[in-house]
Protein backbone atom coordinates (compact mmCIF):
# COMPACT_ATOMS: atom_id res chain seq x y z
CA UNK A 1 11.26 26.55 42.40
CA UNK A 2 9.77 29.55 44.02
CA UNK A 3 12.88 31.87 43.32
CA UNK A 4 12.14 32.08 39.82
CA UNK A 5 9.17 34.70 41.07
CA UNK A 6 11.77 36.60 42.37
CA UNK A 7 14.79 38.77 41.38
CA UNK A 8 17.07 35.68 40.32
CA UNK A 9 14.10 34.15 38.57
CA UNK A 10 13.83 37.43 36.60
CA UNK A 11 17.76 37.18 35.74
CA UNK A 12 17.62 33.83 34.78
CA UNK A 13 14.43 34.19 32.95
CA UNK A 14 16.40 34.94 29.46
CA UNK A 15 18.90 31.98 29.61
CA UNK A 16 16.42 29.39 30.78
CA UNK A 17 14.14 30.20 27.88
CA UNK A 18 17.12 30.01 25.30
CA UNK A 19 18.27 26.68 26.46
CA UNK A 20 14.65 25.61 26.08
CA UNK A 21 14.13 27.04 22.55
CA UNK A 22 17.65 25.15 21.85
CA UNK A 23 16.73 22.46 23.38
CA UNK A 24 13.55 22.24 21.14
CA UNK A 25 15.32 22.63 18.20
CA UNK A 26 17.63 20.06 18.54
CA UNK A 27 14.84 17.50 19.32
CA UNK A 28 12.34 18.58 16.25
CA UNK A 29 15.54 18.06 14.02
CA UNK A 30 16.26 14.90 15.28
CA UNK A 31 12.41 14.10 14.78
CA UNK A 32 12.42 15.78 11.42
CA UNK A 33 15.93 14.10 10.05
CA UNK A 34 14.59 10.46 11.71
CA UNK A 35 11.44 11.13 10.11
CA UNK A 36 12.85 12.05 6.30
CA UNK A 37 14.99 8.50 6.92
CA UNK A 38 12.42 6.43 7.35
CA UNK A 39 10.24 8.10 4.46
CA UNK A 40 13.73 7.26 2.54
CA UNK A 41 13.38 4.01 3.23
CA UNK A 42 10.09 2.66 3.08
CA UNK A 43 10.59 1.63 -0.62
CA UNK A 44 14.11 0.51 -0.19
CA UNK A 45 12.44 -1.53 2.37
CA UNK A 46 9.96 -3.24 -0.46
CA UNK A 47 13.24 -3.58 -2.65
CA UNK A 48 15.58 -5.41 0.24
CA UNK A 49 12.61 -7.49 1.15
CA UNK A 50 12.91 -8.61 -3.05
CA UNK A 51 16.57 -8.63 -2.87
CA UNK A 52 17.09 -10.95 0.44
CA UNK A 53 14.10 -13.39 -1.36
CA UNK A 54 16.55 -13.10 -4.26
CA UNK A 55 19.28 -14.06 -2.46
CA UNK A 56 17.81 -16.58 -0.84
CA UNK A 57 16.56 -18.54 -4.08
CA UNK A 58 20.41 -18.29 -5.37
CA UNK A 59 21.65 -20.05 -2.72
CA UNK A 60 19.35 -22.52 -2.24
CA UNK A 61 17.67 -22.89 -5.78
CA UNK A 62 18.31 -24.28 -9.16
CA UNK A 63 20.73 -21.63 -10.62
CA UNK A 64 18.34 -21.06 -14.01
CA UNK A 65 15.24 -20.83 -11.65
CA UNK A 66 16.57 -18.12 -9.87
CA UNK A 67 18.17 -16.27 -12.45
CA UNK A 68 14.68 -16.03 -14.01
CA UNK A 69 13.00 -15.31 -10.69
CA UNK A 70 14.83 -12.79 -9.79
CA UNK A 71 15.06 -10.77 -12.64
CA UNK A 72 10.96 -11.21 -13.50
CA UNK A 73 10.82 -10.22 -9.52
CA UNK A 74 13.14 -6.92 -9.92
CA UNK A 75 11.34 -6.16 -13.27
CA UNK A 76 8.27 -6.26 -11.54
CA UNK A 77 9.83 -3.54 -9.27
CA UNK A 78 10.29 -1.42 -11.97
CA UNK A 79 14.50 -1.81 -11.14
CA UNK A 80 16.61 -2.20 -13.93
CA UNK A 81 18.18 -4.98 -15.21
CA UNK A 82 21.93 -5.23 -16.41
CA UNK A 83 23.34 -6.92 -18.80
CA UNK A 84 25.77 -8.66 -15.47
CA UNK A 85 23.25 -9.97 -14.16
CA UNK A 86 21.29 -11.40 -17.09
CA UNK A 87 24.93 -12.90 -18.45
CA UNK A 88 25.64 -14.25 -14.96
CA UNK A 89 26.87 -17.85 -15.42
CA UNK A 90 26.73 -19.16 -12.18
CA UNK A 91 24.43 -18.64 -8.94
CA UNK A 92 28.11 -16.91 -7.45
CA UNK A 93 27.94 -14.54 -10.55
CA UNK A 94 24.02 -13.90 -9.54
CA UNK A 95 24.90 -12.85 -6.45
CA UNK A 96 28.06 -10.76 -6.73
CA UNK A 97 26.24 -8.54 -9.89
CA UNK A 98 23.10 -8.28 -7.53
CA UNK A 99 25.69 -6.47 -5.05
CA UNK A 100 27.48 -4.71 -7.37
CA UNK A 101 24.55 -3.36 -8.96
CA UNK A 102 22.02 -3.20 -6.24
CA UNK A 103 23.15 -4.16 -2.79
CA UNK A 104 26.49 -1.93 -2.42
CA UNK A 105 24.77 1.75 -4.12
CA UNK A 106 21.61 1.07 -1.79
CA UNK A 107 23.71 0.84 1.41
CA UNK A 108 25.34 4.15 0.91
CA UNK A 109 22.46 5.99 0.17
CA UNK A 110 21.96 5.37 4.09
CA UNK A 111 24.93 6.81 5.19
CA UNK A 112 25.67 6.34 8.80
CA UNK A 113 24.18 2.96 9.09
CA UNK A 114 25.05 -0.07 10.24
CA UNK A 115 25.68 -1.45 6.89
CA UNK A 116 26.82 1.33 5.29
CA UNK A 117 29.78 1.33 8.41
CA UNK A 118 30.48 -1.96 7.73
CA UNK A 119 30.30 -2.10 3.65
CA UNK A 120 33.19 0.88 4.40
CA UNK A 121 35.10 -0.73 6.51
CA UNK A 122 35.03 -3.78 4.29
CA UNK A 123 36.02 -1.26 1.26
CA UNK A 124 39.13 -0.29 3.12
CA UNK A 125 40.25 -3.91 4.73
CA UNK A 126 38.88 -6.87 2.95
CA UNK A 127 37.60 -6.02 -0.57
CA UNK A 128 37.88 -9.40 -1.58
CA UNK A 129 35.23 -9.92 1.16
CA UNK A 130 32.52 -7.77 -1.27
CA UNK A 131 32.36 -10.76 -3.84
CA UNK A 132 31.73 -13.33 -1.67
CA UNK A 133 27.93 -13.83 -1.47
CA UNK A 134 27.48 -14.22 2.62
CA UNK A 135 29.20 -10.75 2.79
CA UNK A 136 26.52 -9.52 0.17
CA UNK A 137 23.71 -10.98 2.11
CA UNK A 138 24.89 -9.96 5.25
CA UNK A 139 24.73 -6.22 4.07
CA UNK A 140 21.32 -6.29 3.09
CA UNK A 141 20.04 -8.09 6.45
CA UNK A 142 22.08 -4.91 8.26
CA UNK A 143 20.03 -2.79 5.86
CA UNK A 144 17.16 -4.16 6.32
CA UNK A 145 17.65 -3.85 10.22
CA UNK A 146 18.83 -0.39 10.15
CA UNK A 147 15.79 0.76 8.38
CA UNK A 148 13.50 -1.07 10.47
CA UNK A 149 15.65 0.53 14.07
CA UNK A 150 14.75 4.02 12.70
CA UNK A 151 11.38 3.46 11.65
CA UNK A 152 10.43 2.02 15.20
CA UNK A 153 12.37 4.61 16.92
CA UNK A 154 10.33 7.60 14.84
CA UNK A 155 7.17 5.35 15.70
CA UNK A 156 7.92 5.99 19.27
CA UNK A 157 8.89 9.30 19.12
CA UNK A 158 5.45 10.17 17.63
CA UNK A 159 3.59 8.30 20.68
CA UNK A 160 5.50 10.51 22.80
CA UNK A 161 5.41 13.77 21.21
CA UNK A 162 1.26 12.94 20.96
CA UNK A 163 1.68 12.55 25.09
CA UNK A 164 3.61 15.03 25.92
CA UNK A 165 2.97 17.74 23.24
CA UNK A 166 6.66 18.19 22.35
CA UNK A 167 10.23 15.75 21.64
CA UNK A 168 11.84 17.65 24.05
CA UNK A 169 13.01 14.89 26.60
CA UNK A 170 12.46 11.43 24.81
CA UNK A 171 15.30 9.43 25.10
CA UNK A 172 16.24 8.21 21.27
CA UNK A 173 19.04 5.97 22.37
CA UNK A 174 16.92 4.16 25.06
CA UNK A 175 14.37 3.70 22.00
CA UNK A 176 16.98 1.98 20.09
CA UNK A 177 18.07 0.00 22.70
CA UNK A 178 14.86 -1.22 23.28
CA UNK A 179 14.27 -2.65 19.34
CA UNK A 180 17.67 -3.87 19.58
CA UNK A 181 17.22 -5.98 22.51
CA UNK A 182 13.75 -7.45 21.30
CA UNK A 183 15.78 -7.73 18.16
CA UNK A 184 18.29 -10.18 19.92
CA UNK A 185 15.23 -12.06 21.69
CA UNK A 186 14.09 -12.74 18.27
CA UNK A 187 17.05 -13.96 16.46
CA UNK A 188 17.73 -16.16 19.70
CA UNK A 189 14.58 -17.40 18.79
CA UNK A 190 14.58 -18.13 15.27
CA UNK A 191 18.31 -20.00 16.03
CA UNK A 192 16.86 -21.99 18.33
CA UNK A 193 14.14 -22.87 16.28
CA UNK A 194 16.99 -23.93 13.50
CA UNK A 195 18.77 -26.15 15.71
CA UNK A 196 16.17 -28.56 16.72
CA UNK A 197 14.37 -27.76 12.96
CA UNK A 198 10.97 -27.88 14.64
CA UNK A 199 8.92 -25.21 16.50
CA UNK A 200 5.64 -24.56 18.49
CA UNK A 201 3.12 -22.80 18.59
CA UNK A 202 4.09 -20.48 21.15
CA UNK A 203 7.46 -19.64 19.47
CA UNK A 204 5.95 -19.42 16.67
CA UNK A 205 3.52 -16.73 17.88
CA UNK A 206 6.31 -15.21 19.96
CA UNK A 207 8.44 -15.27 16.46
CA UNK A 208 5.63 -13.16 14.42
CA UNK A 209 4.92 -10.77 17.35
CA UNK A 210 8.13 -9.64 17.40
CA UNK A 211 8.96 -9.64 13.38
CA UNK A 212 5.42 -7.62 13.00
CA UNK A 213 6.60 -5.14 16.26
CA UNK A 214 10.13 -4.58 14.82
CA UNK A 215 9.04 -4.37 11.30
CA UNK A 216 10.88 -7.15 9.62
């Protein structure tokens, strides 16, 4: 490094510090963009977390039950109610107006996303897909994921930038990788707890670890 004292160092001087200055730019963009997604979604977090309970009651519960849970529970929200939803005859009705109205406008305000690419794709090759209630559901566990990625990769980005004084050098994708390979320890988890409908205490404990870590 010591020719940067000398003549060469002097000529280089210039171009080093530009691509440093770029360099910084591009990484407190990144942080500043990753950081005005997750503000985004911290309260479409609160209103997923309603939806998939939703969800979950109209597939499993009494179909008057739900219809009156769910609508006192996006009420409380302070969402809006249609008129589809309320005349919703069945718990298949429940579901599809809870995507048309909710589900599908929520996952492209996220643009980019995992469920937004897939909700898309589905748009373009299987729209009969959109009205079955799995599809629905699977859209706003994506969402729900996708929020929670970015939020623990802007979590990390802030431990590092209080280390090191700066972004410039942390590794986003290796961030991401990282929640989505705990991610795939913990649904392995959770299926295997499903199959054998019993669990102990230690997956248990490994189970809420990692849902309280990821943020779901």
């Amino acid at each position: 490094m010591l020719f940067r004292s000398g003549l060469l160092g002097k000529a280089l001087a210039p171009a080093l510090k530009k691509e440093g200055e770029e360099t910084g730019k591009f990484s407190a963009e990144n942080f500043q963009k990753l950081g005005s997604s997750v503000a985004a979604g911290i309260s479409s977090q609160r209103n997923l977390a309603t939806l998939e309970n939703a969800l979950n009651n109209a597939f499993t519960g009494k179909f008057a039950e739900s219809k009156e849970g769910i609508i006192t529970g996006l009420t409380g929200l302070g969402i809006p109610v249609g008129s589809d939803l309320r005349e919703a005859a069945s718990n298949t009705q429940l579901i599809q107006a809870m995507g048309t109205r909710y589900v599908f406008p929520l996952v492209k305000n996220f643009p980019g996303s995992l469920a937004a690419k897939e909700l898309d794709r589905l748009e373009k090759t299987a729209p009969n897909a959109l009205q079955q209630p799995e599809t629905i559901m699977r859209l706003v566990s994506l969402m729900r994921t996708d929020l929670a990625e970015n939020k623990y990769t802007y979590e990390k980005a802030k431990e590092y930038k209080q280390i090191n004084k700066s972004t410039i050098g942390f590794d986003e994708a290796e961030s991401r990788i990282e929640f989505q390979s705990k991610y795939t320890k913990l649904q392995d988890l959770v299926a295997g707890v499903r199959r054998k409908k019993s669990k102990t205490k230690e997956e248990d404990d490994q189970i809420n670890a990692l849902r309280k870590e990821l943020g779901l």
